[in-house]
Protein backbone atom coordinates (compact mmCIF):
# COMPACT_ATOMS: atom_id res chain seq x y z
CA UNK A 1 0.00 0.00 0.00
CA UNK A 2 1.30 3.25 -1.20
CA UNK A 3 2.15 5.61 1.89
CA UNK A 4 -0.76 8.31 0.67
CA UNK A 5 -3.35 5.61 0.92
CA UNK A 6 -1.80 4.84 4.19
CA UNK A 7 -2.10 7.87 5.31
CA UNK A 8 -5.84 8.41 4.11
CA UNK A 9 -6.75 5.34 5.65
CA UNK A 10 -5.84 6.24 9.08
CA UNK A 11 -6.99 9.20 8.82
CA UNK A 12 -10.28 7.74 7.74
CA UNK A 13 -10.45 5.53 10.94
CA UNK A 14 -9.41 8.07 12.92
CA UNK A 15 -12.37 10.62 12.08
CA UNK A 16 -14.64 7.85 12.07
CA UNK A 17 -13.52 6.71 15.73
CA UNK A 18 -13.92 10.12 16.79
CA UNK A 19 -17.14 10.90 15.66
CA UNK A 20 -18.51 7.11 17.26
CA UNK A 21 -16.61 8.45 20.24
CA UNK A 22 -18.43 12.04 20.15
CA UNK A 23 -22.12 10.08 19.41
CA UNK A 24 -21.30 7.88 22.77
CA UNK A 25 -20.29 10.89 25.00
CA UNK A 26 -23.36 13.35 23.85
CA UNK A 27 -25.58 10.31 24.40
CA UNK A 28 -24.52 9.78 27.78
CA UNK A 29 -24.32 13.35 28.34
CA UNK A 30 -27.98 13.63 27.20
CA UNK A 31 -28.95 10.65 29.54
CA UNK A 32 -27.04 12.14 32.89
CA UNK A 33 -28.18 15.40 32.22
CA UNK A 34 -31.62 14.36 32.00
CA UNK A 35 -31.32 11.89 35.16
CA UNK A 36 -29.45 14.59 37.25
CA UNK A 37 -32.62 17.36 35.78
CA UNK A 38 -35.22 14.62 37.34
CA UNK A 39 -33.23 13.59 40.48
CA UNK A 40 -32.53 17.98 41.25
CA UNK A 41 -36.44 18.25 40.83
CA UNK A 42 -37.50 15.34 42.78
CA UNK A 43 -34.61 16.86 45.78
CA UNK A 44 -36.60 20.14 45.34
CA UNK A 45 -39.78 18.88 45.89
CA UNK A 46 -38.46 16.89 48.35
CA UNK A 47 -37.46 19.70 50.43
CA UNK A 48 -40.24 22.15 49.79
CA UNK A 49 -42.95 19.18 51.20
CA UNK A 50 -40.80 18.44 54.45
CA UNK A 51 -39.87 22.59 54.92
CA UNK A 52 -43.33 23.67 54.64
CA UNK A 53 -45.14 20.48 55.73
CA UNK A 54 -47.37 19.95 53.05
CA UNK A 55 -49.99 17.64 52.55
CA UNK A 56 -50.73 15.53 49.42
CA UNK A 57 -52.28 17.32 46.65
CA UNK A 58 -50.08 20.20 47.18
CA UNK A 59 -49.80 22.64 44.19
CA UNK A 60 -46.14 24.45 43.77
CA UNK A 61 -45.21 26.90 41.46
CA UNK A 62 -41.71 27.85 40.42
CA UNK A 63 -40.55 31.18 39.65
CA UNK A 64 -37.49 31.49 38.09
CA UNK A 65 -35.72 35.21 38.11
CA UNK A 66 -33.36 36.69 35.95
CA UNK A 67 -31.56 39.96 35.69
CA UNK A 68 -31.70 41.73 32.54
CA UNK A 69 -28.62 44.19 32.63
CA UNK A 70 -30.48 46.28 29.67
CA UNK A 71 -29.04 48.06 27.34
CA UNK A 72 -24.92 48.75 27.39
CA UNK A 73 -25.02 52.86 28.95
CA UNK A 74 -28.78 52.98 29.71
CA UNK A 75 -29.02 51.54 33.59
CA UNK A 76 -32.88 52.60 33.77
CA UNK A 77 -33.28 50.06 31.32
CA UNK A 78 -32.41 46.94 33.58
CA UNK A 79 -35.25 44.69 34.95
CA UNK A 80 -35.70 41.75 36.77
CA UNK A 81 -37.50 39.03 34.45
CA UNK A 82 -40.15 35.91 36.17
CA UNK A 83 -41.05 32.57 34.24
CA UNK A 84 -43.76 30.89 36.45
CA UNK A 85 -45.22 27.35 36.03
CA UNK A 86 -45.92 24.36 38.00
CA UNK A 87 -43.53 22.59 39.38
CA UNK A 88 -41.99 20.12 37.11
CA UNK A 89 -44.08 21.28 33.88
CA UNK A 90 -42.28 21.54 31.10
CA UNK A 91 -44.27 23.90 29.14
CA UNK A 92 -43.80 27.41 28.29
CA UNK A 93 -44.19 29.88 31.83
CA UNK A 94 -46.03 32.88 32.36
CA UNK A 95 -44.09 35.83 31.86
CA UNK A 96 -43.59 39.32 33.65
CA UNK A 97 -40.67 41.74 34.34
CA UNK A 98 -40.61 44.59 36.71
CA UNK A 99 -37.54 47.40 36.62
CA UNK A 100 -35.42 47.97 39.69
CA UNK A 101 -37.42 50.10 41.57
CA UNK A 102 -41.01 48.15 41.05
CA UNK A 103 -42.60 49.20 37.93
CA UNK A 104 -44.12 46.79 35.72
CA UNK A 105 -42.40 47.00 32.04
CA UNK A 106 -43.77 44.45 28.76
CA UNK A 107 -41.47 41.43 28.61
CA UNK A 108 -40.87 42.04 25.34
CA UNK A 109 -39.25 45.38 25.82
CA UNK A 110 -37.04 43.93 28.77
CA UNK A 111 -35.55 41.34 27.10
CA UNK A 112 -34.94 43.76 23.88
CA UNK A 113 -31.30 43.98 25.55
CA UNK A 114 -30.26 39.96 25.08
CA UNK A 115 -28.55 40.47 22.23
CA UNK A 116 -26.17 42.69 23.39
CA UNK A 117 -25.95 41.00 26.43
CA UNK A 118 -27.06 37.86 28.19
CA UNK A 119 -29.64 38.04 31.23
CA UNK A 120 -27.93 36.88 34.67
CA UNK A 121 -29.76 34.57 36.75
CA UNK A 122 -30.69 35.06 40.09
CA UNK A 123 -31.90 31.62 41.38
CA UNK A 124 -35.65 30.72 42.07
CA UNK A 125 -38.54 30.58 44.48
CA UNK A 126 -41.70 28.42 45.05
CA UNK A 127 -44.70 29.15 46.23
CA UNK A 128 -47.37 26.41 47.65
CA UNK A 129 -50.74 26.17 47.83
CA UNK A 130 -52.59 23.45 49.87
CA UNK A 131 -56.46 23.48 49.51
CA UNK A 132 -56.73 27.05 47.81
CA UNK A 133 -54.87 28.49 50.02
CA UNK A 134 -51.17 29.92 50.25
CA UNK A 135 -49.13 27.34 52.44
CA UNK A 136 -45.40 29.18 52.51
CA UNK A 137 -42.38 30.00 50.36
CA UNK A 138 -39.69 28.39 49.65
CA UNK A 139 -36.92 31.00 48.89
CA UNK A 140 -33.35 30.19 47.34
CA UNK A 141 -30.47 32.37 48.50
CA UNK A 142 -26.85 32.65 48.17
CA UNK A 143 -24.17 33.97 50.23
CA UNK A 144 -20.26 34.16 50.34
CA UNK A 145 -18.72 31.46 52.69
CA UNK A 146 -15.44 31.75 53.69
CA UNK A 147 -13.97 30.10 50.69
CA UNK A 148 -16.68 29.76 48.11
CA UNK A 149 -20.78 30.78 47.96
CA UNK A 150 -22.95 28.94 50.04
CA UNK A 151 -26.38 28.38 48.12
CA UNK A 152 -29.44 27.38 50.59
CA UNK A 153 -33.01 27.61 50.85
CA UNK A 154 -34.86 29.51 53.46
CA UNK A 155 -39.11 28.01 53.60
CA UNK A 156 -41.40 30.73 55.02
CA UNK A 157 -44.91 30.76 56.09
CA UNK A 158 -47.70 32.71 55.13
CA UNK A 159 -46.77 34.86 57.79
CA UNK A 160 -43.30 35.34 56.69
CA UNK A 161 -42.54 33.08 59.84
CA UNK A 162 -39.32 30.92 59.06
CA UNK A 163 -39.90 27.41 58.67
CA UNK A 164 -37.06 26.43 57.79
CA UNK A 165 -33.53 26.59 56.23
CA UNK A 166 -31.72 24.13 54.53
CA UNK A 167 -28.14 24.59 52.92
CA UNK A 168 -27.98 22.46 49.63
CA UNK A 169 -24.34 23.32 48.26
CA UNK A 170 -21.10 24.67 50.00
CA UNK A 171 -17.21 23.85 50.14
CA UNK A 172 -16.72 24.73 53.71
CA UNK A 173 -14.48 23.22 55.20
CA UNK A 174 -15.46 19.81 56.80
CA UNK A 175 -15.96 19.70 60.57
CA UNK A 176 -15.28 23.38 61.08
CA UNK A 177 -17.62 25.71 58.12
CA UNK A 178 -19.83 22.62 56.71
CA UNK A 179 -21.08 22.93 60.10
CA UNK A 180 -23.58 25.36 58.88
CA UNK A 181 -25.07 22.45 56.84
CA UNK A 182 -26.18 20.55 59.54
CA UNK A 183 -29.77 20.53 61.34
CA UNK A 184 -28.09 21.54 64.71
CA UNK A 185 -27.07 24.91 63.30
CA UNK A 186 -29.97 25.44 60.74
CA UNK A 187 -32.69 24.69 62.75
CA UNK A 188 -31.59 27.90 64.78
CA UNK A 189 -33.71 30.21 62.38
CA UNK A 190 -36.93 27.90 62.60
CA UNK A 191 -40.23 30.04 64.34
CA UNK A 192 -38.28 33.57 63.93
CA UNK A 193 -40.56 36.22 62.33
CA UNK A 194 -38.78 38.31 59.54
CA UNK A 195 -38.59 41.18 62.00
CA UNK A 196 -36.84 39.01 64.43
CA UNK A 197 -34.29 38.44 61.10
CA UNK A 198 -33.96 41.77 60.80
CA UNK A 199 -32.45 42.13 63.72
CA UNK A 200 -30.40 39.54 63.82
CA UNK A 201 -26.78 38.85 65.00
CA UNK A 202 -24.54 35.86 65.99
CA UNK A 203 -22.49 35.14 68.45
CA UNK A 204 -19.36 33.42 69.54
CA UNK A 205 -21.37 31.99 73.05
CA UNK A 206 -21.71 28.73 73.61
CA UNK A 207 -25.45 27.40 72.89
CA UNK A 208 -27.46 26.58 76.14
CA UNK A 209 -27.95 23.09 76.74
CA UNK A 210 -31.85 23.12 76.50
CA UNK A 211 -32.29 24.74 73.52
CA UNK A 212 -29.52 22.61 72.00
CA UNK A 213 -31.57 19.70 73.16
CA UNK A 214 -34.69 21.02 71.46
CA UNK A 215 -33.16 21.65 67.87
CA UNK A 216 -32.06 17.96 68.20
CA UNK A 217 -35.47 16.77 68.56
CA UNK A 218 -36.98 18.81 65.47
CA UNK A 219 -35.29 16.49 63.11
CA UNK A 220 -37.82 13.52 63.77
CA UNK A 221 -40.73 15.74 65.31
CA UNK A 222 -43.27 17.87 62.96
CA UNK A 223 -42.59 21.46 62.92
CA UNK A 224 -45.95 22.52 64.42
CA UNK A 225 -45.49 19.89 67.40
CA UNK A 226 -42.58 20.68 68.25
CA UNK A 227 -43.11 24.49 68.16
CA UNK A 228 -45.88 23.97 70.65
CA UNK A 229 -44.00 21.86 72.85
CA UNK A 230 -41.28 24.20 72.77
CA UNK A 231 -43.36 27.56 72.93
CA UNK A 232 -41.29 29.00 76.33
CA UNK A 233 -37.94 28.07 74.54
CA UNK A 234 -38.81 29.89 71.11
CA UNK A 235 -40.23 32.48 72.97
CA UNK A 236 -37.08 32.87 74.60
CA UNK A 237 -34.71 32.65 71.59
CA UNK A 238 -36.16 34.71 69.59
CA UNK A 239 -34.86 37.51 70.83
CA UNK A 240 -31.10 36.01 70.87
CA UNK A 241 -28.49 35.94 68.52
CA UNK A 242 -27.75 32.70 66.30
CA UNK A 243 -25.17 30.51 67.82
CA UNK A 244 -22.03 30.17 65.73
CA UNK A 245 -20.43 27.15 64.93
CA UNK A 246 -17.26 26.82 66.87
CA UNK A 247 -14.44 27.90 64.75
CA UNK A 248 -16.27 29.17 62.06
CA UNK A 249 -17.52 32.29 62.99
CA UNK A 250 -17.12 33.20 59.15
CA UNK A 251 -19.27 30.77 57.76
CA UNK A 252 -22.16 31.31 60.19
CA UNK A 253 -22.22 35.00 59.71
CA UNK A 254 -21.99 34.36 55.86
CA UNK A 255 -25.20 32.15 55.96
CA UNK A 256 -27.37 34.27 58.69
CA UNK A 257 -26.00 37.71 56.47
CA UNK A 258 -27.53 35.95 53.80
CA UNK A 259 -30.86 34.54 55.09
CA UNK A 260 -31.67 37.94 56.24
CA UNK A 261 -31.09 39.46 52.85
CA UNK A 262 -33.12 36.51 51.14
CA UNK A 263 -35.67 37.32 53.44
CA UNK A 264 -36.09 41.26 53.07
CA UNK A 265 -35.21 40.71 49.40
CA UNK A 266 -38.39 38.31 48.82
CA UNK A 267 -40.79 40.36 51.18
CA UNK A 268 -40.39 43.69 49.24
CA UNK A 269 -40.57 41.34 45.74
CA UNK A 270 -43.60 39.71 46.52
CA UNK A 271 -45.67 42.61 47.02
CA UNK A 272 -45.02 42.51 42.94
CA UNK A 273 -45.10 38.80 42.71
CA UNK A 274 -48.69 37.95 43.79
CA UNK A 275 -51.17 39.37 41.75
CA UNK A 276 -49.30 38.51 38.62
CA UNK A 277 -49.32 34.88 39.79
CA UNK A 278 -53.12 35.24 41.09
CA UNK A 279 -54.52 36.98 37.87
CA UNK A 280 -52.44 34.20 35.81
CA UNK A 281 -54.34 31.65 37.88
């Protein structure tokens, strides 16, 4: 065989080898991607049931928001895009957009800026409905750790009552800032209004023994029973500061900094929220 056909025929194999080999790894990307899409949803609704308590036949909607950073020179332009649908629908969402400071603008004319540049997401919320009826929030947040973002979701009643906040990606470090991830430390913002949030602080003092106690039995007992059997203690805590994990000080102001914000963030945004997601009911 002449070396040019040599050479041709290798190079045949080779591009044939590589495109079997691309075929096989988009396939299996496809696959994963779809199986890690279904197992993040299922985790999601996972979380939002236990948070908020909810019964079967629950209704959730998601609301996905994203920045639109308008057009390059005009600021006033920017505005804060929603997509709402139900949870795990796949079809296309309601749509509405508000600027910065609250006024409602046509979707159309907010996203006129993508193709200069691209919208910026900023993460999702659900809201739940049991029996006609508003049954809490379930807010996603982020905040900066001590070495990387901690992301987390913060559940909220009707009454803008925490119900619950659960940290669902960080690279603390283990055993001293990944402490923040754990029930013990979380369960610290359970029953605390938003105004209590507002004030909140954390300190470097050891947590008292009963109330430690109590946050270990909320993992196995239902939120509303064990808020009633541990009225005096909430009561009490309330008006305290969160407890910081030892040696980590960082960490646990990073995630109570960013609860708070997440909190005052979705109060004044929801005033908008609702009756877009009523009227589109």
């Amino acid at each position: 065989m002449k070396p040019r056909d040599e050479v041709i025929r290798i190079t045949a194999s080779m591009t044939v080898a590589c495109a079997a080999g691309a075929a096989i790894l988009g396939a299996v990307y496809v696959a994963t991607d779809r199986y890690q899409r279904a197992a993040q949803l299922a985790d999601e609704r996972g979380a939002i049931v236990e948070l908020l308590g909810l019964g079967p036949g629950a209704e959730v909607t998601e609301v996905r928001q994203s920045l639109d950073p308008g057009v390059a020179g005009q600021p006033a332009t920017r505005a804060v895009i929603y997509e709402a649908r139900p949870l795990g629908d796949h079809g296309a969402p309601r749509r509405f957009a508000f600027s910065l400071d609250g006024v409602p603008v046509p979707v159309a004319g907010a996203a006129g800026a993508r193709a200069q540049r691209a919208p910026e997401p900023l993460g999702h919320l659900f809201v739940a409905r049991q029996g006609g009826r508003e049954a809490g929030f379930v807010v996603e947040g982020m905040a900066q750790g001590y070495k990387n973002p901690i992301r987390f979701l913060v559940a909220l009643t009707p009454a803008f009552e925490i119900a619950g906040v659960r940290v669902v990606e960080h690279q603390e470090d283990p055993g001293l800032g990944a402490e923040v991830a754990t029930r013990g430390f979380e369960d610290q913002f359970v029953g605390r209004t938003a105004d209590d949030v507002a004030r909140l602080d954390v300190t470097r003092d050891p947590m008292p023994e009963d109330w430690h106690a109590a946050l270990l039995q909320l993992e196995r007992t239902p939120p509303p029973a064990w808020r009633a059997a541990h009225a005096a203690l909430l009561e009490r805590e309330r008006g305290r500061p969160i407890y910081a994990v030892t040696g980590a000080t960082i960490s646990s102001r990073a995630l109570t900094g960013g609860v708070r914000a997440t909190i005052d963030h979705f109060r004044r945004r929801w005033a908008l929220i609702q009756p877009q997601l009523e009227g589109g009911s």
